[in-house]
N, C-alpha and C. Protein backbone atom coordinates (compact mmCIF):
# COMPACT_ATOMS: atom_id res chain seq x y z
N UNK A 1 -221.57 56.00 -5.51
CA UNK A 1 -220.40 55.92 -6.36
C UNK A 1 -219.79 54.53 -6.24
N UNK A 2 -219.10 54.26 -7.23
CA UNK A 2 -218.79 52.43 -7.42
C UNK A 2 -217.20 52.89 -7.08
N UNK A 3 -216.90 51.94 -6.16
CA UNK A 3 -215.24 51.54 -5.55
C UNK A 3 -214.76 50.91 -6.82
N UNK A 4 -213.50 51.98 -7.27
CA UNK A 4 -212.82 51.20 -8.41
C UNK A 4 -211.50 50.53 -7.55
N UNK A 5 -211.48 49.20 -8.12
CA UNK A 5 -210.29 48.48 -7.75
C UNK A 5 -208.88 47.91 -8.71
N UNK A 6 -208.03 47.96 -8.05
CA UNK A 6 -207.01 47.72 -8.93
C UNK A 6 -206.02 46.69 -9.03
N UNK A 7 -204.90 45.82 -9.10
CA UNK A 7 -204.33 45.01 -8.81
C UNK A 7 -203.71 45.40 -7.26
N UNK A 8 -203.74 46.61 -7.57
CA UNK A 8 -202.75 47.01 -5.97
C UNK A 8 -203.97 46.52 -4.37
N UNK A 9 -204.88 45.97 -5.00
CA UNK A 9 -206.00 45.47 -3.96
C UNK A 9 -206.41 44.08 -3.68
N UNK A 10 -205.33 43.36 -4.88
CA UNK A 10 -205.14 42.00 -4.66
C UNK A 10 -204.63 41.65 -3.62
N UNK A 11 -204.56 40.56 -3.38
CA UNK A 11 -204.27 39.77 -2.04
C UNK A 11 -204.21 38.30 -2.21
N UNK A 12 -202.88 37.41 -1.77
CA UNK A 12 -203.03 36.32 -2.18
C UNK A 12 -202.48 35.14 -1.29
N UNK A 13 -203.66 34.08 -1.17
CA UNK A 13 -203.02 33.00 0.27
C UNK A 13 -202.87 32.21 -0.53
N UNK A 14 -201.89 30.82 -0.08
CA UNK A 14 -201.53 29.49 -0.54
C UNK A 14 -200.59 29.05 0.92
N UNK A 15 -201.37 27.82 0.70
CA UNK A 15 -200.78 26.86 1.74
C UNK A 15 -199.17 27.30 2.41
N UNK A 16 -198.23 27.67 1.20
CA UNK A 16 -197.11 28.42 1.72
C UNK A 16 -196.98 30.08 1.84
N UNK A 17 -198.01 30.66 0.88
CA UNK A 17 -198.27 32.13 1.45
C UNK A 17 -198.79 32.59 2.27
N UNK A 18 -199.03 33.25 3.17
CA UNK A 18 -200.35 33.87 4.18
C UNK A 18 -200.66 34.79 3.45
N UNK A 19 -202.24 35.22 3.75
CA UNK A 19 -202.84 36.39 3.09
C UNK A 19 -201.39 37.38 2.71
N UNK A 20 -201.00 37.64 0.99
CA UNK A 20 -199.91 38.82 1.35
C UNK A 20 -201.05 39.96 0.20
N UNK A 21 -200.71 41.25 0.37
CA UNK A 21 -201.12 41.65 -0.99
C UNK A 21 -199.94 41.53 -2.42
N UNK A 22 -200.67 41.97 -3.59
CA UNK A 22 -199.87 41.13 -4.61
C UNK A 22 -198.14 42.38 -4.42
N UNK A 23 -198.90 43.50 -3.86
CA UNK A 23 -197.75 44.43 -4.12
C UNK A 23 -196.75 44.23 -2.83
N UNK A 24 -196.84 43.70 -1.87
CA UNK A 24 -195.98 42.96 -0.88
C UNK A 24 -195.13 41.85 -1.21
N UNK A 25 -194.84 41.30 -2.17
CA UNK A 25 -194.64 39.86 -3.20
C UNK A 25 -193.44 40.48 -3.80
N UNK A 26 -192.32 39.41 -3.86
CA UNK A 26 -191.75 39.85 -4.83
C UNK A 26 -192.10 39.76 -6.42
N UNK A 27 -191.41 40.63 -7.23
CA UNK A 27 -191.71 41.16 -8.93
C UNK A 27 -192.05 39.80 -9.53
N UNK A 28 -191.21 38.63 -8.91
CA UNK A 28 -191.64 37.56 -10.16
C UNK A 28 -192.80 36.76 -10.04
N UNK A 29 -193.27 37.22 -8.80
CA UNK A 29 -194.68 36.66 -8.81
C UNK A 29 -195.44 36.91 -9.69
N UNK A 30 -196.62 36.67 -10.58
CA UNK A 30 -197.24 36.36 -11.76
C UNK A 30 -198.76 35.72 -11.40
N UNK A 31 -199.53 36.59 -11.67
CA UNK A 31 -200.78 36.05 -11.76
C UNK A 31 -201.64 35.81 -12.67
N UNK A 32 -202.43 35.12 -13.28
CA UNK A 32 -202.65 34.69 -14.70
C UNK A 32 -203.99 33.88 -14.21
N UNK A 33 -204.87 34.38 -15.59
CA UNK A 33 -206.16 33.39 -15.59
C UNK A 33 -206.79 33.01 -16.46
N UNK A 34 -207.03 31.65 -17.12
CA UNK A 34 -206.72 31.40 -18.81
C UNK A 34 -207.71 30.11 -18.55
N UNK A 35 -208.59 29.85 -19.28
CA UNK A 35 -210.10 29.15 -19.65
C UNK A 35 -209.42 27.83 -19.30
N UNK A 36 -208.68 27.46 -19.35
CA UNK A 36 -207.93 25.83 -19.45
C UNK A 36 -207.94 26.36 -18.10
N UNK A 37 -207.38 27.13 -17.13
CA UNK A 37 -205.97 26.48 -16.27
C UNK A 37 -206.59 27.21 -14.73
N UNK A 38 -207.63 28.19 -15.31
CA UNK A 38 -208.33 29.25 -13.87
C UNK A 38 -207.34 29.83 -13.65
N UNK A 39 -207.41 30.23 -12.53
CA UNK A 39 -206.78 31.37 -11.75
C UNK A 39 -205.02 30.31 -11.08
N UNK A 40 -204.07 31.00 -11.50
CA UNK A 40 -203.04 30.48 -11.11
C UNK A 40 -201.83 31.76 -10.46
N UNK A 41 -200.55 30.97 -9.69
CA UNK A 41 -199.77 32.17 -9.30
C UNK A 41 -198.51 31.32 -9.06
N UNK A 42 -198.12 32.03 -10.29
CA UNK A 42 -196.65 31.34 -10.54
C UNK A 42 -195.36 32.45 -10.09
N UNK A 43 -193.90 31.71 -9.64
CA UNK A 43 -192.88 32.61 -9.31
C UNK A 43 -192.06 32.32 -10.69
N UNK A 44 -191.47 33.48 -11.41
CA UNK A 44 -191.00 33.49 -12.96
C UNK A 44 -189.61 33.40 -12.32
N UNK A 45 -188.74 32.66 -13.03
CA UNK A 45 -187.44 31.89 -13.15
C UNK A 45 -186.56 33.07 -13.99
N UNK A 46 -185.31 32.74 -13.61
CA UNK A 46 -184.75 33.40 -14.73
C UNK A 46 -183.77 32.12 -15.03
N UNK A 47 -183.26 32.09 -16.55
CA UNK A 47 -182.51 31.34 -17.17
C UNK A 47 -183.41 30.01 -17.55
N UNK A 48 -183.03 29.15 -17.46
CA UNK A 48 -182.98 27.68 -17.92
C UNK A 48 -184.26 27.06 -17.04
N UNK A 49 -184.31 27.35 -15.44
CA UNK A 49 -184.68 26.70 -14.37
C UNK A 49 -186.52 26.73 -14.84
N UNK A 50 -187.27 25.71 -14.44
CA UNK A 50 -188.71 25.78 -14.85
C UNK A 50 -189.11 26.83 -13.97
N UNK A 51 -190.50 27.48 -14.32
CA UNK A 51 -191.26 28.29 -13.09
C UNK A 51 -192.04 27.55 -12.14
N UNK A 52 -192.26 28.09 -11.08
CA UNK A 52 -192.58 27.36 -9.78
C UNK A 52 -194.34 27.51 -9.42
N UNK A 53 -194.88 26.60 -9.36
CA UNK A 53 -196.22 27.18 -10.02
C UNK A 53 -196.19 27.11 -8.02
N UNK A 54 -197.14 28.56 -7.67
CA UNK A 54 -196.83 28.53 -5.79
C UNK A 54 -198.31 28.37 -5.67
N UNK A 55 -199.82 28.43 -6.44
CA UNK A 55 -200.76 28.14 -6.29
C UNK A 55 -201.94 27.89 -7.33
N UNK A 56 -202.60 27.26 -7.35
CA UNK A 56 -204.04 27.18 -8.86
C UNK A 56 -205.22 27.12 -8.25
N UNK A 57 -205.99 27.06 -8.65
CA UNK A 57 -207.59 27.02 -8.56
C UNK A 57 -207.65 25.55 -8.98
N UNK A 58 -207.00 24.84 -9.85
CA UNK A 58 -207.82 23.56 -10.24
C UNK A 58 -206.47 22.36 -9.80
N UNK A 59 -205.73 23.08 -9.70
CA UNK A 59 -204.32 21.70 -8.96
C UNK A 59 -203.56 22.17 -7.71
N UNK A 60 -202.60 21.69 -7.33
CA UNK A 60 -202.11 21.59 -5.99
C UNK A 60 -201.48 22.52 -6.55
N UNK A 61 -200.96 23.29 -5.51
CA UNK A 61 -201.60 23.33 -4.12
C UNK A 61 -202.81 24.49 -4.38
N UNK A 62 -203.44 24.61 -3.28
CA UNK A 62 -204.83 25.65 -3.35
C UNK A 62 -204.18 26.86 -3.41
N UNK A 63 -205.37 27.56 -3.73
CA UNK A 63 -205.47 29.09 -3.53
C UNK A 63 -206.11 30.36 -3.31
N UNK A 64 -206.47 30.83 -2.98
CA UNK A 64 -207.61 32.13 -2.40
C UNK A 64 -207.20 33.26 -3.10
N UNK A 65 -207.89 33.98 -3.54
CA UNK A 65 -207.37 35.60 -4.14
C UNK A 65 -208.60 36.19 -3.87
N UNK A 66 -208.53 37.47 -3.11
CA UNK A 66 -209.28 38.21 -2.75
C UNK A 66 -208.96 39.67 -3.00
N UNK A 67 -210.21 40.68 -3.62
CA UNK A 67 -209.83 41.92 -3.79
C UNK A 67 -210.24 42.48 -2.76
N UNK A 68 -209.33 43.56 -2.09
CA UNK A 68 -210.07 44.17 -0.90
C UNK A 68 -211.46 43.55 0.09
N UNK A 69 -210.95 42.14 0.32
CA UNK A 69 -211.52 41.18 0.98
C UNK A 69 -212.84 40.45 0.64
N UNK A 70 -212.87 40.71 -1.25
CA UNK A 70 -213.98 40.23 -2.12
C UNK A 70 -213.77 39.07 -2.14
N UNK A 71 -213.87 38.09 -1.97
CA UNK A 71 -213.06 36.81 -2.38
C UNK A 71 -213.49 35.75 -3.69
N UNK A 72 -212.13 36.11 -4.99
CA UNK A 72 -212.80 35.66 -6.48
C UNK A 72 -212.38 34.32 -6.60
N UNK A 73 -211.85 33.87 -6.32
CA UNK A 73 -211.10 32.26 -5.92
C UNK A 73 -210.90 31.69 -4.32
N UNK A 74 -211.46 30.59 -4.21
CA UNK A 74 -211.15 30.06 -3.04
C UNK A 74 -210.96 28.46 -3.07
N UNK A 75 -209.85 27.78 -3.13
CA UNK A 75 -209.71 26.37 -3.51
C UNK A 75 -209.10 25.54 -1.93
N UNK A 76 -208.64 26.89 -1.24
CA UNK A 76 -207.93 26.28 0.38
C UNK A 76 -209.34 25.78 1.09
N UNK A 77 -210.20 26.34 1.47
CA UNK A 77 -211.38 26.34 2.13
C UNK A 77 -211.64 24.53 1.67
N UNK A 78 -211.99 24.29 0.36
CA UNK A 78 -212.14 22.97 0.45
C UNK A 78 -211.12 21.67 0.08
N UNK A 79 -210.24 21.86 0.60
CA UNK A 79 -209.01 20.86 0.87
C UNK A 79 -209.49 20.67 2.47
């Protein structure tokens, strides 16, 4: 039988995060993955203020995302 996985099995490091899972995070955390930009994890703003981009795959700072210790991004490892 195939292990179905879900966001609740995400998990996410950056230079200022330690491994957290995504559901340990607060709500405005945001994960997103778009042909231009890879895998990114932004904290969403409210009002006026820009969003805080806290990790990417292709710019600073790095980032790792792992599902139940699959690992689909890894950009810390080579910094």
């Amino acid at each position: 039988m195939t292990t179905r996985y879900s966001y609740h099995d995400l998990h996410i490091t950056t230079p200022q995060i330690a491994r957290t899972s995504i559901c340990d995070l607060p709500y405005r955390v945001r994960v997103q993955c778009t042909r231009v930009g890879g895998w990114e994890v932004w904290a969403i703003t409210e009002g006026h203020l820009p969003e805080e981009l806290l990790g990417a795959e292709y710019e600073e700072p790095g980032l790792r995302l792992d599902i139940a210790g699959h690992v689909i991004c890894d950009t810390l490892s080579q910094r």
